[in-house]
C-alpha atoms as a PDB file:
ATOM      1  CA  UNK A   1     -15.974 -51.296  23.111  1.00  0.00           C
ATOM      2  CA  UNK A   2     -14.284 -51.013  19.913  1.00  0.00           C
ATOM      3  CA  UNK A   3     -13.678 -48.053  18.059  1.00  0.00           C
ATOM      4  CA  UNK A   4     -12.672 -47.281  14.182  1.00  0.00           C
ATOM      5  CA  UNK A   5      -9.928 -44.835  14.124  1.00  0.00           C
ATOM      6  CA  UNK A   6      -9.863 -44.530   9.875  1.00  0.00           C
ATOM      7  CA  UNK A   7     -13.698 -43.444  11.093  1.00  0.00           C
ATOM      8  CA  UNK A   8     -12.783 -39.881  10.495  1.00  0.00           C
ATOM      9  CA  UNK A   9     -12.200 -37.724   7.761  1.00  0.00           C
ATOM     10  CA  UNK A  10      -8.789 -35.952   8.793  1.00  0.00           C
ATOM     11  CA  UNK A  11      -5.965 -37.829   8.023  1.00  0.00           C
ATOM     12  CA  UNK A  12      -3.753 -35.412  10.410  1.00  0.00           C
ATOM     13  CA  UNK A  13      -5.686 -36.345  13.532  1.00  0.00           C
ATOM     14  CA  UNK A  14      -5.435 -40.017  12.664  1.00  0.00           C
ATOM     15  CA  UNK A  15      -2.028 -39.836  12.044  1.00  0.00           C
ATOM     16  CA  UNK A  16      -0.965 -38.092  14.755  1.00  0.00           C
ATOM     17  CA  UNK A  17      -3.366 -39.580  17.326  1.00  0.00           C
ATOM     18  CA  UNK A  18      -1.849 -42.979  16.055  1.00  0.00           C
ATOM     19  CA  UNK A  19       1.830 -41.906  16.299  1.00  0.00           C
ATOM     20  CA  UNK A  20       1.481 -40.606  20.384  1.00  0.00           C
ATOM     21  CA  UNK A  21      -0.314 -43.870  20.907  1.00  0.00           C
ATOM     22  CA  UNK A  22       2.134 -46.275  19.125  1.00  0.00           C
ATOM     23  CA  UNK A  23       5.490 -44.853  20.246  1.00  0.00           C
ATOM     24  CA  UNK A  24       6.732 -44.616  23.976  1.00  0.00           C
ATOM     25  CA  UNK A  25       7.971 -40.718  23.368  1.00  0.00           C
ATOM     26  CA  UNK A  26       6.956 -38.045  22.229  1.00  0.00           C
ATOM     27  CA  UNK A  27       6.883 -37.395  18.391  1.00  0.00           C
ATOM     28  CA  UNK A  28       7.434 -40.948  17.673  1.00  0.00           C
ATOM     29  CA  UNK A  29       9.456 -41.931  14.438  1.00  0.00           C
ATOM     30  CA  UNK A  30      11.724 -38.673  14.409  1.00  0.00           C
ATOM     31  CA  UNK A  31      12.638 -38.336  18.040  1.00  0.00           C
ATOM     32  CA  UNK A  32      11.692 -41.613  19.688  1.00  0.00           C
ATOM     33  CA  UNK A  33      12.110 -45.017  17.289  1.00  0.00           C
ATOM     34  CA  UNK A  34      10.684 -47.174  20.010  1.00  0.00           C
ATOM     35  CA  UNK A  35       7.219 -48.515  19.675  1.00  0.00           C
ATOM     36  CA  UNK A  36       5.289 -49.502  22.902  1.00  0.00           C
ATOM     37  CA  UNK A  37       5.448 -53.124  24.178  1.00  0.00           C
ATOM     38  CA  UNK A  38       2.812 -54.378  22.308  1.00  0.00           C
ATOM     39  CA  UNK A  39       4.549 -54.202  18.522  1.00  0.00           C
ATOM     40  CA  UNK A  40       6.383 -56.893  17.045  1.00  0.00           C
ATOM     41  CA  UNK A  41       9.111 -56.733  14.318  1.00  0.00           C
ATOM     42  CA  UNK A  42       7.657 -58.214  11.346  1.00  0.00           C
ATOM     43  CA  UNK A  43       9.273 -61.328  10.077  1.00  0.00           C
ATOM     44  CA  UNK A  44       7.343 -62.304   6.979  1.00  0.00           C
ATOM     45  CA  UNK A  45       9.242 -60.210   3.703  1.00  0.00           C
ATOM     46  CA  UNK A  46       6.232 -60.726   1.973  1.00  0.00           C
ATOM     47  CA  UNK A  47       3.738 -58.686   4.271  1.00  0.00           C
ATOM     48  CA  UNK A  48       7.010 -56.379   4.382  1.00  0.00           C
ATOM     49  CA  UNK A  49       6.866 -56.620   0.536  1.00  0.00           C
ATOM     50  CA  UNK A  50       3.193 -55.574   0.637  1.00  0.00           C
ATOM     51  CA  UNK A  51       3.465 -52.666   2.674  1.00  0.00           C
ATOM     52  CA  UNK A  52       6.449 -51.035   1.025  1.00  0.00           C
ATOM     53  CA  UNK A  53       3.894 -50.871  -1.348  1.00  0.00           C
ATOM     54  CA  UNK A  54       2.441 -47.526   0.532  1.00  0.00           C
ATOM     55  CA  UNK A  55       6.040 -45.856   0.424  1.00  0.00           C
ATOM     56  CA  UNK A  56       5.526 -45.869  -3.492  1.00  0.00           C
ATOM     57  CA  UNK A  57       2.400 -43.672  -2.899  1.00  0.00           C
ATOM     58  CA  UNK A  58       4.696 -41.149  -3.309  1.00  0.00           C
ATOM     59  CA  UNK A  59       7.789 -41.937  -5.013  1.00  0.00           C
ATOM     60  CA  UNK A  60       6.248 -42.418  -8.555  1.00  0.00           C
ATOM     61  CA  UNK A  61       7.539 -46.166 -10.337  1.00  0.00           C
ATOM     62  CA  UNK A  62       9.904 -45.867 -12.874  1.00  0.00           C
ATOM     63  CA  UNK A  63       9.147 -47.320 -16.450  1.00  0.00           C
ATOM     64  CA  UNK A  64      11.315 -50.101 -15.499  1.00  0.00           C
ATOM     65  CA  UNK A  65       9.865 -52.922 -13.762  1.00  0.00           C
ATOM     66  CA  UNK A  66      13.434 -54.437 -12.734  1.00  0.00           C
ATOM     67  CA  UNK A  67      14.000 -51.081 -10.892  1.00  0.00           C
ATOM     68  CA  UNK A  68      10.539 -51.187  -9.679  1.00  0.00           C
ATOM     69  CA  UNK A  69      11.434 -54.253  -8.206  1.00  0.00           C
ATOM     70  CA  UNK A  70      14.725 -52.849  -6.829  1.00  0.00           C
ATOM     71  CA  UNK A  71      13.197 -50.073  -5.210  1.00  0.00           C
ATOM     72  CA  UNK A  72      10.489 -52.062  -3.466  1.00  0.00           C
ATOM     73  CA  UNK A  73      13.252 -54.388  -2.738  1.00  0.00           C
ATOM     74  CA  UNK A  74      15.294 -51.737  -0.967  1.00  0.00           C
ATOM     75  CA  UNK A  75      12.403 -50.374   0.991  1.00  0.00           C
ATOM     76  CA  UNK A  76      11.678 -53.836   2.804  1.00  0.00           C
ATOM     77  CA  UNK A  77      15.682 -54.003   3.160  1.00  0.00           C
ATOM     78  CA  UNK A  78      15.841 -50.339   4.796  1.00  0.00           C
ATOM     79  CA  UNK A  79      12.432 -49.946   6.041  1.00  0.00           C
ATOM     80  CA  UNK A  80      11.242 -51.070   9.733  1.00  0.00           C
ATOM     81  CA  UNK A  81       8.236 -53.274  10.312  1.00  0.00           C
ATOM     82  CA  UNK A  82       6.127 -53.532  13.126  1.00  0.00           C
ATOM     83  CA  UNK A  83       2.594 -55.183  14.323  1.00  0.00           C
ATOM     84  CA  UNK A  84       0.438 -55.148  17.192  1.00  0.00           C
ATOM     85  CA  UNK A  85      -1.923 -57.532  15.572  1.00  0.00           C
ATOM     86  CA  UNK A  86      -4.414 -54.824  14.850  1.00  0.00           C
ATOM     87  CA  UNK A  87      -2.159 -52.422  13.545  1.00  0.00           C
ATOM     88  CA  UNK A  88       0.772 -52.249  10.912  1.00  0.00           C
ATOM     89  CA  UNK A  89       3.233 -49.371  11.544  1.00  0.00           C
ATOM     90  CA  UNK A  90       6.286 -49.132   9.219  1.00  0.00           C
ATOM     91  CA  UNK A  91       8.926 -46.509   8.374  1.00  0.00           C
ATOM     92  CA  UNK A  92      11.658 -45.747   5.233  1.00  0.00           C
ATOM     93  CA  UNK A  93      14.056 -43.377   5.288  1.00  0.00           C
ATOM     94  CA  UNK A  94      15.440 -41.451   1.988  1.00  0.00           C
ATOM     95  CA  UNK A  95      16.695 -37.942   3.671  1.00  0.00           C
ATOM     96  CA  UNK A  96      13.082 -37.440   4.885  1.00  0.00           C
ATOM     97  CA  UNK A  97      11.629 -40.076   7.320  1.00  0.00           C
ATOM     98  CA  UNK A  98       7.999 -41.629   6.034  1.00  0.00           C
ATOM     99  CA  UNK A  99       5.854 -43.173   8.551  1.00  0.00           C
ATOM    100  CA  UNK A 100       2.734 -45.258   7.616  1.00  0.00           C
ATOM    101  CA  UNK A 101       0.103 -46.721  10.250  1.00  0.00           C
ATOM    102  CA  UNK A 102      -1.947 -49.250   7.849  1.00  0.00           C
ATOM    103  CA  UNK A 103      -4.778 -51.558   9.678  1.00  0.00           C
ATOM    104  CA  UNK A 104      -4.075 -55.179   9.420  1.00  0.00           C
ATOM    105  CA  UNK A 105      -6.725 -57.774   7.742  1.00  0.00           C
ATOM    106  CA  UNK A 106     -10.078 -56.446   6.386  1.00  0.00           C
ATOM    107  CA  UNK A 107     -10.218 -52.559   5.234  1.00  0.00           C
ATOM    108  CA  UNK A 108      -6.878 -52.215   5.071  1.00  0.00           C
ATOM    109  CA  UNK A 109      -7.175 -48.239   5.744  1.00  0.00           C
ATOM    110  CA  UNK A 110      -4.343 -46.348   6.551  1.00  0.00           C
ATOM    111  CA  UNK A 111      -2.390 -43.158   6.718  1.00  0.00           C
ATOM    112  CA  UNK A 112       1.103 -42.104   5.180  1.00  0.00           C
ATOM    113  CA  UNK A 113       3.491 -38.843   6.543  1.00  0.00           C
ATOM    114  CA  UNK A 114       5.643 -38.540   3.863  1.00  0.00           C
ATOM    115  CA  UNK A 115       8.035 -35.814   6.151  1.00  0.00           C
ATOM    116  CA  UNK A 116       7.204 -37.309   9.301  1.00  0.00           C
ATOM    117  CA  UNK A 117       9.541 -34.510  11.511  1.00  0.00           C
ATOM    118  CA  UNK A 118       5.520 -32.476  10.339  1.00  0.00           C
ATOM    119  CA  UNK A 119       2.617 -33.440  11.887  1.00  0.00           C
ATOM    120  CA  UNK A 120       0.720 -31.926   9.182  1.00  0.00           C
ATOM    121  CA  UNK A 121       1.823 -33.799   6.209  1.00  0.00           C
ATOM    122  CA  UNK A 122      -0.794 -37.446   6.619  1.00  0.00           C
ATOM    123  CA  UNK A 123      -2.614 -38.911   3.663  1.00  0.00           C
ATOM    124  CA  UNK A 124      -4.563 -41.982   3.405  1.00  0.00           C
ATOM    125  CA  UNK A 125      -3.119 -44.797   1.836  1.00  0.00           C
END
């Protein structure tokens, strides 16, 4: 039996749910980096590219798109990239860590911590 986990309406649940289930220690992605076995670094810089797109949900783009560019370039330099096949989970950090859990193929749903040392801080993508 499958079940949709973006089938809910709180983002905080999700996102939290997602983060003991992804990471082998508690409070994964500020006190634990390590994912379970079944997450792979991601390779490709252009699905990289694609999800450092999320980080921008909140750091605004400047009016430059060369810096634009720079930004999103230095996000898929200093960012971390992992897939289960199912399941995208990535993480930046800028003096705050931001973790995102994004699905892979179809929907695309997902949910961003922006502070992830909170547990109350998820949005959806």
């Amino acid at each position: 039996m499958k079940i949709d986990l973006f089938d809910n309406d709180n983002p905080n649940a999700i996102g939290e749910w997602l983060r003991k289930k992804c990471f082998k220690e508690e409070y994964g992605c500020y006190s634990c980096f390590e994912l379970t076995e079944d997450f792979k670094p991601i390779k490709d810089k252009e699905i990289k590219r694609k999800l450092a797109f999320g980080f921008m949900d909140f750091m605004p783009p400047d009016e430059d798109p060369q810096i634009f560019d720079e930004e999103i370039q230095e996000m898929v330099d200093g960012g971390f990239y992992y897939t289960n096949g199912e399941l995208y989970v990535c993480w930046f950090w800028d003096g705050d860590g931001t973790l995102i859990f994004q699905e892979t193929g179809g929907a695309k749903r997902g949910v961003i911590n922006d502070d992830c040392k909170k547990d109350h801080r998820w949005n959806w993508l």
